[in-house]
N, C-alpha and C. Protein backbone atom coordinates (compact mmCIF):
# COMPACT_ATOMS: atom_id res chain seq x y z
N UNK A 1 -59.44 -130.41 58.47
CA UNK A 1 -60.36 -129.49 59.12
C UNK A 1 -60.39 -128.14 58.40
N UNK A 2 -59.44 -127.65 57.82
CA UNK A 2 -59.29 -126.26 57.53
C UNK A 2 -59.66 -126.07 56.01
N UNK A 3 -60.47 -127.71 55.13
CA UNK A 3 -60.31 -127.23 54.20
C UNK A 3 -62.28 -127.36 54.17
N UNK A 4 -62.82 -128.68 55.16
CA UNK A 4 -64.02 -128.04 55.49
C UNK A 4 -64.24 -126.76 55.84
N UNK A 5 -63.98 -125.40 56.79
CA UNK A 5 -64.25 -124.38 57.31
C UNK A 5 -64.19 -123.88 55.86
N UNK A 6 -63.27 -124.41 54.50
CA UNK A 6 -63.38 -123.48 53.68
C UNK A 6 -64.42 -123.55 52.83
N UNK A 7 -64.74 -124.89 52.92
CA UNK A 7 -65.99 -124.72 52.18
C UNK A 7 -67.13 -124.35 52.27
N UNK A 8 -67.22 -124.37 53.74
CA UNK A 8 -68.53 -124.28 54.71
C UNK A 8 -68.21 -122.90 54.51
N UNK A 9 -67.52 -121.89 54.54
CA UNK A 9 -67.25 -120.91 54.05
C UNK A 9 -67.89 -119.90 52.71
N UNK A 10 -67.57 -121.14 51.83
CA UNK A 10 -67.63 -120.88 50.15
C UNK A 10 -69.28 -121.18 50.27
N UNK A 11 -69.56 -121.76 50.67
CA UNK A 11 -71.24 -122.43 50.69
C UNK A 11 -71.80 -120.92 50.81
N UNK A 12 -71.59 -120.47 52.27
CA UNK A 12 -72.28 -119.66 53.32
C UNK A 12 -72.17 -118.28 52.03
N UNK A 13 -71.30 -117.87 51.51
CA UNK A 13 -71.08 -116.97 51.13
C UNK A 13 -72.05 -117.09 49.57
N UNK A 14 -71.92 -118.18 49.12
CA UNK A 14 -72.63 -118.26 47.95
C UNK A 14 -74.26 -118.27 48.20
N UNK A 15 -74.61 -118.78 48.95
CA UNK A 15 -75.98 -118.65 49.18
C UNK A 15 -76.47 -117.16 50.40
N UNK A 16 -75.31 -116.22 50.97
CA UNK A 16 -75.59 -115.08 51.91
C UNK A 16 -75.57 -114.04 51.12
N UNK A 17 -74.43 -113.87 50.46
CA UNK A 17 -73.60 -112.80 49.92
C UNK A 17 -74.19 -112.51 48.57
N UNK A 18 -74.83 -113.45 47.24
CA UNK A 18 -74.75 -113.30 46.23
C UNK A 18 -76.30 -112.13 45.86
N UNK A 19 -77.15 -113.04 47.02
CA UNK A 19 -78.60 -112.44 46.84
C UNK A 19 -78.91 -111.14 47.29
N UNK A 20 -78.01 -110.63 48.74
CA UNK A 20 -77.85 -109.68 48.90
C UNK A 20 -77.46 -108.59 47.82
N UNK A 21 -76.43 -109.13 47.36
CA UNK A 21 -76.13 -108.10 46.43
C UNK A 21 -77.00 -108.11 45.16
N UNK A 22 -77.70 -108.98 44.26
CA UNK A 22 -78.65 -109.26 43.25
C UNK A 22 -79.33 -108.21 43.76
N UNK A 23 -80.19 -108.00 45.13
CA UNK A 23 -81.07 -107.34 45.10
C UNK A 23 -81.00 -105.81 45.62
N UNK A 24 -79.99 -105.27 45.69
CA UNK A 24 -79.25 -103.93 46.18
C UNK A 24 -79.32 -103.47 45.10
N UNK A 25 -78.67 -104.06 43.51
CA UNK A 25 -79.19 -103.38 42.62
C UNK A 25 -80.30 -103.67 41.89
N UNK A 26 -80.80 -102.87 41.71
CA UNK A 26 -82.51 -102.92 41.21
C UNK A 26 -82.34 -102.89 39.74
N UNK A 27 -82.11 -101.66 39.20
CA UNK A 27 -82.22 -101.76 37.96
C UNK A 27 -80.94 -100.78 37.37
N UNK A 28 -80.88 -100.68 36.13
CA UNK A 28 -79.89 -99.99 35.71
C UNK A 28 -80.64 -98.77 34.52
N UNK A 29 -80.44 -97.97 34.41
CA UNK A 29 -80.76 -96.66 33.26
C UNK A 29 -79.43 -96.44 32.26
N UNK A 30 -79.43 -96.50 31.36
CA UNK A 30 -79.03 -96.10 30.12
C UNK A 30 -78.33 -94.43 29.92
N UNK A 31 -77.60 -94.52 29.93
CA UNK A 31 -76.49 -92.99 29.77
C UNK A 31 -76.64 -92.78 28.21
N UNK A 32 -75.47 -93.44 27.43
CA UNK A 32 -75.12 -92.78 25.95
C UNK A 32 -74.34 -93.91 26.13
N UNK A 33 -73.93 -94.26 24.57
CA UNK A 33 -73.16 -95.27 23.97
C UNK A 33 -72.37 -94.44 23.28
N UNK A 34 -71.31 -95.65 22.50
CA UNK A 34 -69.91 -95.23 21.79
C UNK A 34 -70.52 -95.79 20.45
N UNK A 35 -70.27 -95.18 19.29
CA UNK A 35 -70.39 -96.12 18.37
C UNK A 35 -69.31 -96.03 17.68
N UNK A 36 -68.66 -96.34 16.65
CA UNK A 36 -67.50 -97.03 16.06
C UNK A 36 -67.71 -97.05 14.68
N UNK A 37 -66.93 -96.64 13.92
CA UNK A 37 -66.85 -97.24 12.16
C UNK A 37 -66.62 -98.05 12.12
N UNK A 38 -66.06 -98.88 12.97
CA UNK A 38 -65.19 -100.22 12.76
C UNK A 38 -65.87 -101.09 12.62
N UNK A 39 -66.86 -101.44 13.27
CA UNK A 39 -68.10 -102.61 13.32
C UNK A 39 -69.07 -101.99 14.07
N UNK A 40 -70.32 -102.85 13.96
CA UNK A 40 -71.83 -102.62 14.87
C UNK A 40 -71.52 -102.49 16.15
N UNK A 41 -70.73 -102.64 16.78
CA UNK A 41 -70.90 -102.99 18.30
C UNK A 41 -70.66 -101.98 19.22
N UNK A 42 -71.49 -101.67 20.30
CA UNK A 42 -71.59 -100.51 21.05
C UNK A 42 -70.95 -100.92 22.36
N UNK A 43 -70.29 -99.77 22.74
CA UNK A 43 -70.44 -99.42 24.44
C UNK A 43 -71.14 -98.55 24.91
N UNK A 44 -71.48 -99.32 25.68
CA UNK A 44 -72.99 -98.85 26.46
C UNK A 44 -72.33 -98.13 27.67
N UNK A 45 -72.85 -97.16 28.64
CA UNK A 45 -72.57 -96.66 30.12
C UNK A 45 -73.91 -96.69 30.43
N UNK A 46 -74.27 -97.44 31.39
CA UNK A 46 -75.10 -97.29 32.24
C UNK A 46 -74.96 -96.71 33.42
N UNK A 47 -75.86 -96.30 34.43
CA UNK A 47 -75.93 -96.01 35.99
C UNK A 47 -76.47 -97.39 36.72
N UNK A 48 -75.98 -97.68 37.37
CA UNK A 48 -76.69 -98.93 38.42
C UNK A 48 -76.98 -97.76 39.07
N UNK A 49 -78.65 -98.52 39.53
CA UNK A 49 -79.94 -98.27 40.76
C UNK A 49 -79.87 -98.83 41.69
N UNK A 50 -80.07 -98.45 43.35
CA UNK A 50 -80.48 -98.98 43.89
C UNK A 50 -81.82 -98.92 44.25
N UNK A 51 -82.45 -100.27 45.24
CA UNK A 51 -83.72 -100.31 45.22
C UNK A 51 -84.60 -98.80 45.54
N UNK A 52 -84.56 -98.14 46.10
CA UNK A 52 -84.69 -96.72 45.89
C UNK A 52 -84.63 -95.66 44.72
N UNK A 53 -84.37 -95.83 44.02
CA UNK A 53 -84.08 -95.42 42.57
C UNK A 53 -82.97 -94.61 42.72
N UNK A 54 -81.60 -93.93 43.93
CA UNK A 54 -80.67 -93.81 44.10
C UNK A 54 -79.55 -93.93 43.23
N UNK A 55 -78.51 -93.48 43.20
CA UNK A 55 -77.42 -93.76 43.01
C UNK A 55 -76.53 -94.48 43.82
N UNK A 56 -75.64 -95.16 43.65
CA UNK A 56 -74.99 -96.06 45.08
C UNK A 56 -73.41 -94.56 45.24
N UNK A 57 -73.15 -95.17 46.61
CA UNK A 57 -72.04 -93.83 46.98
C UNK A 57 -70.85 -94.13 45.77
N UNK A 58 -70.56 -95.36 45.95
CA UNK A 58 -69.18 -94.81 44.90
C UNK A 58 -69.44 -95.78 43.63
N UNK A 59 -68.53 -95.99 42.37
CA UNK A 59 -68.79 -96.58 41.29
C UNK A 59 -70.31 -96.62 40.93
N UNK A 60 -70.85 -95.53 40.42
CA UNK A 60 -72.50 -95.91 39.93
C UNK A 60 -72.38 -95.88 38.19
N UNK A 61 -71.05 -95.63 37.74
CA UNK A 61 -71.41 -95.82 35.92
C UNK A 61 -70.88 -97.28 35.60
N UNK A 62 -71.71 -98.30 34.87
CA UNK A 62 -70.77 -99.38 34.35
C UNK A 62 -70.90 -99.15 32.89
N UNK A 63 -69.65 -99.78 32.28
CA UNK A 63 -69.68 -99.58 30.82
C UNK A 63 -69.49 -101.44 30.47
N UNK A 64 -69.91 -101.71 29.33
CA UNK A 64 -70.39 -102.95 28.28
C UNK A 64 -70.54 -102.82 27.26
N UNK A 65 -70.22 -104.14 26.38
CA UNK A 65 -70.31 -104.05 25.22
C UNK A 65 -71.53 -104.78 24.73
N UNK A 66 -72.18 -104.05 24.01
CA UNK A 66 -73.30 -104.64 23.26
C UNK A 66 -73.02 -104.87 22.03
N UNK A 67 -73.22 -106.10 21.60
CA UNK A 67 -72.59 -106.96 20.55
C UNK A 67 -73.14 -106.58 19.45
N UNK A 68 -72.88 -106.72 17.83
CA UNK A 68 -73.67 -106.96 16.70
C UNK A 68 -74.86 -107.69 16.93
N UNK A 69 -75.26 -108.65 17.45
CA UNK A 69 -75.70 -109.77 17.59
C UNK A 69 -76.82 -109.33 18.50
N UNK A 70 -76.43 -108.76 19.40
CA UNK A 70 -77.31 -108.44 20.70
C UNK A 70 -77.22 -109.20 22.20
N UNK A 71 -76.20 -109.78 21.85
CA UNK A 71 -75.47 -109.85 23.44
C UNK A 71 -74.52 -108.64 23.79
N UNK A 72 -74.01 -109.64 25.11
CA UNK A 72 -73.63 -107.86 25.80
C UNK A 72 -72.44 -108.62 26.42
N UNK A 73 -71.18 -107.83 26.28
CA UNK A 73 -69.91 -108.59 26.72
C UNK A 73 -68.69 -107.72 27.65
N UNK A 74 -68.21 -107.87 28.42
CA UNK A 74 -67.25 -107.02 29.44
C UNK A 74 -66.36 -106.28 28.62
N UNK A 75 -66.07 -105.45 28.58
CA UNK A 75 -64.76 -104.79 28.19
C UNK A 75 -63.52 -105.07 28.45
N UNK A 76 -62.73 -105.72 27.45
CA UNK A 76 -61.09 -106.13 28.07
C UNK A 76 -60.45 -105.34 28.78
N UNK A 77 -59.18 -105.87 29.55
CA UNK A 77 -58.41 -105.26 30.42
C UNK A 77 -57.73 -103.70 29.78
N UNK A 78 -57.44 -104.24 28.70
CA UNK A 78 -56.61 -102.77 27.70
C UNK A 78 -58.09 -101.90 27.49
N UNK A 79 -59.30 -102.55 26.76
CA UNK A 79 -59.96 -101.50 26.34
C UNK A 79 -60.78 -100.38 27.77
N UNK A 80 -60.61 -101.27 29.14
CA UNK A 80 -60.70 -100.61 30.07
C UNK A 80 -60.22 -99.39 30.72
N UNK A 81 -58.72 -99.73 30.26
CA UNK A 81 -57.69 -98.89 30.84
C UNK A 81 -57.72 -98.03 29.69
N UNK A 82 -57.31 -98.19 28.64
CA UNK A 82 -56.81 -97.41 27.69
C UNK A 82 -57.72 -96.32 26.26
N UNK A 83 -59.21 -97.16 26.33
CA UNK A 83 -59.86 -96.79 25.34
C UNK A 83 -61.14 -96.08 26.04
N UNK A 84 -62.04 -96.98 26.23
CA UNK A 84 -63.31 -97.11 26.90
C UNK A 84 -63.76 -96.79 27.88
N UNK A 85 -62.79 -97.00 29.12
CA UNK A 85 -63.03 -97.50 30.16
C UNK A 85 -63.47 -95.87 31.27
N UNK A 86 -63.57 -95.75 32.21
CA UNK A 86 -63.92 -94.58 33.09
C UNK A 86 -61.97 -94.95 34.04
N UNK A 87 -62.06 -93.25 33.75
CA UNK A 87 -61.18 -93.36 34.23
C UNK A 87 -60.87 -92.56 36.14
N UNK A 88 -61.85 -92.00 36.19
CA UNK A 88 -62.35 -91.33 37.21
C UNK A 88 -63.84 -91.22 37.72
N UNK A 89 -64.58 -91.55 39.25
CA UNK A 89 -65.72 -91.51 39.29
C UNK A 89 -65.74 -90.57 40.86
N UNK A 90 -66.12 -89.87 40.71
CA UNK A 90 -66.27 -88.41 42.08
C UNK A 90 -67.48 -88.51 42.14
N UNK A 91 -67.80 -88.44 43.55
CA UNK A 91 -69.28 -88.23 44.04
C UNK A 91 -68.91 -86.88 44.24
N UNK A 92 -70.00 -85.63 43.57
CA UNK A 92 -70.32 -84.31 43.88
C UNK A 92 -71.30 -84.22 45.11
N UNK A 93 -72.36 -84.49 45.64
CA UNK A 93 -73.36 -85.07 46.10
C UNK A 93 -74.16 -85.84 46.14
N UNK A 94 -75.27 -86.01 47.10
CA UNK A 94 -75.74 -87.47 46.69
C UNK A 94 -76.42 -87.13 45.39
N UNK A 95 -76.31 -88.38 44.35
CA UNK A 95 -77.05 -88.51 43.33
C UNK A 95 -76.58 -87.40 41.99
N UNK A 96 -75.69 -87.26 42.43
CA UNK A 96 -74.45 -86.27 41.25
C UNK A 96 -73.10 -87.00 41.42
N UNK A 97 -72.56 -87.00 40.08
CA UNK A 97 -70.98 -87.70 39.97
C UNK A 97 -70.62 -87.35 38.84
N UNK A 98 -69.09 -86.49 38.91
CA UNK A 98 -68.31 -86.33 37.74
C UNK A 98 -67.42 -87.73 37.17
N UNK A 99 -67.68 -87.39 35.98
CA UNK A 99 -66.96 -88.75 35.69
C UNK A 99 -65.73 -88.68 34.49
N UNK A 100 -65.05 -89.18 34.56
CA UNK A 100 -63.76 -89.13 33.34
C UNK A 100 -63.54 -90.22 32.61
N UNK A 101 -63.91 -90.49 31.13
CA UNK A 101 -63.62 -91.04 30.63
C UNK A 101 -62.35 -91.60 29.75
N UNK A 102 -61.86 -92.40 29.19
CA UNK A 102 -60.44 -92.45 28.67
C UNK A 102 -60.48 -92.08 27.52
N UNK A 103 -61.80 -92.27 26.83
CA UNK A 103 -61.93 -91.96 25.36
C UNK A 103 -62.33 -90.36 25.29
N UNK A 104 -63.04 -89.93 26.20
CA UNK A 104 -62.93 -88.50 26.15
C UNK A 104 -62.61 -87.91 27.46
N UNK A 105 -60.95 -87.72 27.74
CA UNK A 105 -60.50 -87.27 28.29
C UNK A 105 -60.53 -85.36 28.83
N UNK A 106 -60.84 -85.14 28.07
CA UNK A 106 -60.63 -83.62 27.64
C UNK A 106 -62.28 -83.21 27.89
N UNK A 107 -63.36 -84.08 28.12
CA UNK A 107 -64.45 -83.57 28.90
C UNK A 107 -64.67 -84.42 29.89
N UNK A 108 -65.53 -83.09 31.13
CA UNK A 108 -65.86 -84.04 32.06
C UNK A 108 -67.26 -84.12 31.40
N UNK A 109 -67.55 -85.60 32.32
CA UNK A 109 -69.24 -85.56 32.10
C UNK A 109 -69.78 -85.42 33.80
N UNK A 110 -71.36 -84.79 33.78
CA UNK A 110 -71.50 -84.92 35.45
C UNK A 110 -72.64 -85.88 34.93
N UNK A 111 -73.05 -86.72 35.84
CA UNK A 111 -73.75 -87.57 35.97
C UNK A 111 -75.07 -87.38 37.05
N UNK A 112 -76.02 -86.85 36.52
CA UNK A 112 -77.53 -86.72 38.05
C UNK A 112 -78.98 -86.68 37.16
N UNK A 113 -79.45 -86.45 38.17
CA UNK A 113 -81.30 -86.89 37.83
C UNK A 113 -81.46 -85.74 37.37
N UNK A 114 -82.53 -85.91 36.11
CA UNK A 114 -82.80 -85.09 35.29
C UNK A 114 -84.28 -85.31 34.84
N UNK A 115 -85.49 -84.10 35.10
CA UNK A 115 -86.75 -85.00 35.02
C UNK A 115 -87.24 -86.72 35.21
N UNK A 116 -86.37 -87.00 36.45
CA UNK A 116 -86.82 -88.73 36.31
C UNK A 116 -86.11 -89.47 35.91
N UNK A 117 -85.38 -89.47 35.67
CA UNK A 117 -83.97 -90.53 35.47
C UNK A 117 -82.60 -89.89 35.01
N UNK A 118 -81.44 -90.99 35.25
CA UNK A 118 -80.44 -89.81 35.23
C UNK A 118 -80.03 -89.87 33.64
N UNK A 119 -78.49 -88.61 33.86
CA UNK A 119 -78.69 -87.67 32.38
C UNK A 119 -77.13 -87.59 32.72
N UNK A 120 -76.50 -88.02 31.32
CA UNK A 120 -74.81 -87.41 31.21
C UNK A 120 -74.92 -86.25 30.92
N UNK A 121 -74.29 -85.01 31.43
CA UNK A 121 -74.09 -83.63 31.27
C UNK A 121 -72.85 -83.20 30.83
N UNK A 122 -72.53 -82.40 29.82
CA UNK A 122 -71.56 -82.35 29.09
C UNK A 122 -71.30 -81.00 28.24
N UNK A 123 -70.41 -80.62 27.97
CA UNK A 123 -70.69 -79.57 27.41
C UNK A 123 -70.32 -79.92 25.63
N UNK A 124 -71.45 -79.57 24.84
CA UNK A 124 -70.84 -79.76 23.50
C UNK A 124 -71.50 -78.66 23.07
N UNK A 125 -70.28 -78.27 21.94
CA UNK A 125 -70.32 -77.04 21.25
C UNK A 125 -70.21 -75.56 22.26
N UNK A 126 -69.82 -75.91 23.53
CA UNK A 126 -70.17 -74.80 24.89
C UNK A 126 -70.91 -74.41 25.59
N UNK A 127 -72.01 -75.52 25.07
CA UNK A 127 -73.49 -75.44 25.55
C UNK A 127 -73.65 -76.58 26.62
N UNK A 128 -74.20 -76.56 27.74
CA UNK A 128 -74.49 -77.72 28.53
C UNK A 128 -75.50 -78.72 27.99
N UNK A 129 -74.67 -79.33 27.46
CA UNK A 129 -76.04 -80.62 27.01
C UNK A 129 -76.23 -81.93 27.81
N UNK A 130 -77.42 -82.91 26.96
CA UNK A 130 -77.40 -84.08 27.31
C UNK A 130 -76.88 -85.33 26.52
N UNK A 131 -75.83 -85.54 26.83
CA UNK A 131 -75.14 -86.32 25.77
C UNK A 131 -75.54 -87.63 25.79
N UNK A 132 -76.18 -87.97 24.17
CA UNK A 132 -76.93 -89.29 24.01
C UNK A 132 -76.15 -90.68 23.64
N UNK A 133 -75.09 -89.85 22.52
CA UNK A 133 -74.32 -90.97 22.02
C UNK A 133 -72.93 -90.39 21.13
N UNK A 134 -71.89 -90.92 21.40
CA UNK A 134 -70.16 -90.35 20.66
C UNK A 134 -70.39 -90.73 19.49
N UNK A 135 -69.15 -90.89 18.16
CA UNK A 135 -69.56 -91.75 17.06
C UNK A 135 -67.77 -91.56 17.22
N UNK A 136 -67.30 -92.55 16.97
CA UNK A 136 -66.06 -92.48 16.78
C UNK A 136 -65.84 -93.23 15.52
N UNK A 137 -64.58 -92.20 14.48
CA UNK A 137 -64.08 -92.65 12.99
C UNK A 137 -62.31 -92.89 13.36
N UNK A 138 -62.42 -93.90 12.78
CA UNK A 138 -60.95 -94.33 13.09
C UNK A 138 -60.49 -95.21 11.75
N UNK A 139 -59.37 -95.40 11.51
CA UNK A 139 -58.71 -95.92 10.45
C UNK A 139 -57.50 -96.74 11.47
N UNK A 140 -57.74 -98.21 10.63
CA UNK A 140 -56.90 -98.95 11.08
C UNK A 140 -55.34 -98.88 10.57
N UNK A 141 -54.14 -98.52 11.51
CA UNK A 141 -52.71 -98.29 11.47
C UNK A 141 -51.89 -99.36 11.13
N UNK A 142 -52.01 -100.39 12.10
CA UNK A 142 -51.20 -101.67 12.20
C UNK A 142 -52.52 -102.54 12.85
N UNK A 143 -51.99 -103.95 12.65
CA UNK A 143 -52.74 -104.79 12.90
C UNK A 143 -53.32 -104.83 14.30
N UNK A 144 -55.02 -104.12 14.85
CA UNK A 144 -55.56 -104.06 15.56
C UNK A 144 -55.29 -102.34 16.73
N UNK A 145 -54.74 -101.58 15.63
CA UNK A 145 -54.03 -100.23 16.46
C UNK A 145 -54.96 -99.42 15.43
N UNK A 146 -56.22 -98.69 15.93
CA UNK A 146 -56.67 -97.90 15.19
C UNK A 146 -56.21 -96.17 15.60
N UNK A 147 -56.57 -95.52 14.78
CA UNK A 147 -55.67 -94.07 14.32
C UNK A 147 -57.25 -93.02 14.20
N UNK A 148 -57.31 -92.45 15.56
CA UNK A 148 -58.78 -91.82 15.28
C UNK A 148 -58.54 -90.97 14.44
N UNK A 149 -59.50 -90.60 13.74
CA UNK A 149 -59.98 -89.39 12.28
C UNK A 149 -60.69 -88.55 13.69
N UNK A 150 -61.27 -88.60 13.92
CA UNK A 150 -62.41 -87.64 14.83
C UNK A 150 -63.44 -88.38 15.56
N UNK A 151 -63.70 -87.59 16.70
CA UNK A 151 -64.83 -87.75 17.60
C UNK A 151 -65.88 -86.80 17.58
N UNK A 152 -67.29 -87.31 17.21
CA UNK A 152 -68.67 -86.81 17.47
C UNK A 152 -69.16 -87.17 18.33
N UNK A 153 -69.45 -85.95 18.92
CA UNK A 153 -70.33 -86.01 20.57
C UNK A 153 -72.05 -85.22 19.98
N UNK A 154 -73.15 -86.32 20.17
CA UNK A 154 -74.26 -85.84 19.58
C UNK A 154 -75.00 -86.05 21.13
N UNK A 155 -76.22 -85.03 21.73
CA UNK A 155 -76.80 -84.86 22.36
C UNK A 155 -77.76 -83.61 22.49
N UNK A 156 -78.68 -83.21 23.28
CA UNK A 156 -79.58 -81.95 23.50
C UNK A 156 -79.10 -80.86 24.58
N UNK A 157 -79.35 -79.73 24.20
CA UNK A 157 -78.98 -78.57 24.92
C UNK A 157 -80.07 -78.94 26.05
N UNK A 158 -79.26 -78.50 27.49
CA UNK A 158 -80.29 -78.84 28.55
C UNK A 158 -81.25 -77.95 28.87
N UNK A 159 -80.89 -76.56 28.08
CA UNK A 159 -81.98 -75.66 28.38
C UNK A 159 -82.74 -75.36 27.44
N UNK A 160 -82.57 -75.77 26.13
CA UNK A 160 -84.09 -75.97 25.47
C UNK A 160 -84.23 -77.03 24.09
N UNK A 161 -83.40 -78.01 24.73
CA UNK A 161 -84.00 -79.31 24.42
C UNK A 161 -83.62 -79.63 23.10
N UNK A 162 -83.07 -78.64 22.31
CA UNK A 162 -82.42 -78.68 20.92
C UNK A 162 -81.44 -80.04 20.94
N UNK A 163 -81.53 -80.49 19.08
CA UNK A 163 -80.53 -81.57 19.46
C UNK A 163 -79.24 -80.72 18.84
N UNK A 164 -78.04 -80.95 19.15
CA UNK A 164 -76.58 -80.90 19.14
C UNK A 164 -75.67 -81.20 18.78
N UNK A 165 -74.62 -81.33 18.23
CA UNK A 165 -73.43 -82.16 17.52
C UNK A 165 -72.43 -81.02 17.82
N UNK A 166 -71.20 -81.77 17.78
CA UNK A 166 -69.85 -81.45 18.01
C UNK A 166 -68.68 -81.96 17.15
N UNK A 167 -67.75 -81.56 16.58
CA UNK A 167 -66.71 -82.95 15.98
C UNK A 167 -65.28 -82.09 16.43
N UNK A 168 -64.54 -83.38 17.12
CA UNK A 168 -63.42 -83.09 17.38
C UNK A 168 -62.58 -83.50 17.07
N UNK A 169 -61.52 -83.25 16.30
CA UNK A 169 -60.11 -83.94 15.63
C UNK A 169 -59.39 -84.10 16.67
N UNK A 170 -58.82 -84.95 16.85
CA UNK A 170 -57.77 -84.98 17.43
C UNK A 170 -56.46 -84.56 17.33
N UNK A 171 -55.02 -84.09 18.32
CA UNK A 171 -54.10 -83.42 17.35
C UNK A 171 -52.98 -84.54 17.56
C-alpha cells in the first residue's frame, strides 16, 4: 500500500507541480558573462522573469555555462562554490538585489530595471556603471588549478552611457 500512495504521489506531482512552475517563469534577460583565456566558453548570469516581467522575491540571478559549441551546461559543485558561483543574493526592494559573487568578491553588483530590462550595477573605475562582461587571464599552476594574472570588468557609465574598462590584479 505505501509504495502505491508513493507513486500516486510521484505521478500527481509530476503532472501538478512541474507546469506550475514552467510557467511562473516566463522568460529570462541576460546580465554579463565571464569570459576566460582558457577556452571559448562563457558564464552567463541571467535574471529569471516572472510572468509579469518581475523579479521573483528571492534567488532571481542564475549563472550557466555556455559552451564553445553553443550548448549551455550547469556549473559544477566546486565551480559554484569556489569560482563562479553567487555567493550572496539580498533583496533591496522589490525588483532591486545586491548580489555577491565568488569571482568578484571585492564588488558588489546591484541588480534592477533599467530603461526596460534589468542592468548589473557596479562600480568600475569609481564610476557607477553597467557591467556587460569580466574577461578573466589566468595561467595554468598545476594540473587544472589556474593562477589569475588579472580581472577586466568592461561595461557603460550609467550616467552617460560611455563605455568603460577596469583591470584588477590580484594580490
Amino acid at each position: 500500500m505505501k509504495w502505491f500512495v508513493l507513486v500516486l504521489l510521484f505521478l500527481i506531482l509530476s503532472f501538478v507541480s512541474w507546469p506550475v512552475f514552467a510557467i511562473s517563469w516566463n522568460r529570462t534577460d541576460h546580465l554579463f558573462s565571464i569570459e576566460r583565456s582558457k577556452n571559448k566558453n562563457l558564464v552567463q548570469y541571467d535574471v529569471r522573469l516572472m510572468e509579469n516581467n518581475d523579479l521573483p522575491d528571492s534567488s532571481p540571478v542564475t549563472v550557466y555555462w555556455i559552451m564553445e559549441d553553443g550548448g549551455q551546461e550547469e556549473l559544477t559543485t566546486m565551480e559554484r562554490k569556489y569560482a563562479y558561483g553567487i555567493d550572496s543574493q539580498e533583496k533591496v526592494e522589490k525588483n532591486k538585489f545586491r548580489i555577491l559573487l565568488h569571482a568578484l568578491k571585492q564588488r558588489e553588483i546591484v541588480v534592477e530595471r533599467i530603461g526596460g530590462s534589468f542592468k548589473a550595477l557596479v562600480s568600475i573605475n569609481g564610476k557607477q556603471s553597467i557591467l556587460e562582461r569580466v574577461y578573466i587571464e589566468s595561467k595554468e599552476i598545476l594540473r587544472g588549478f589556474p593562477r589569475v594574472l588579472y580581472v577586466e570588468l568592461f561595461g557603460r557609465t550609467q550616467e552617460a552611457d560611455h563605455p568603460i574598462k577596469e583591470r584588477i590584479i590580484p594580490r
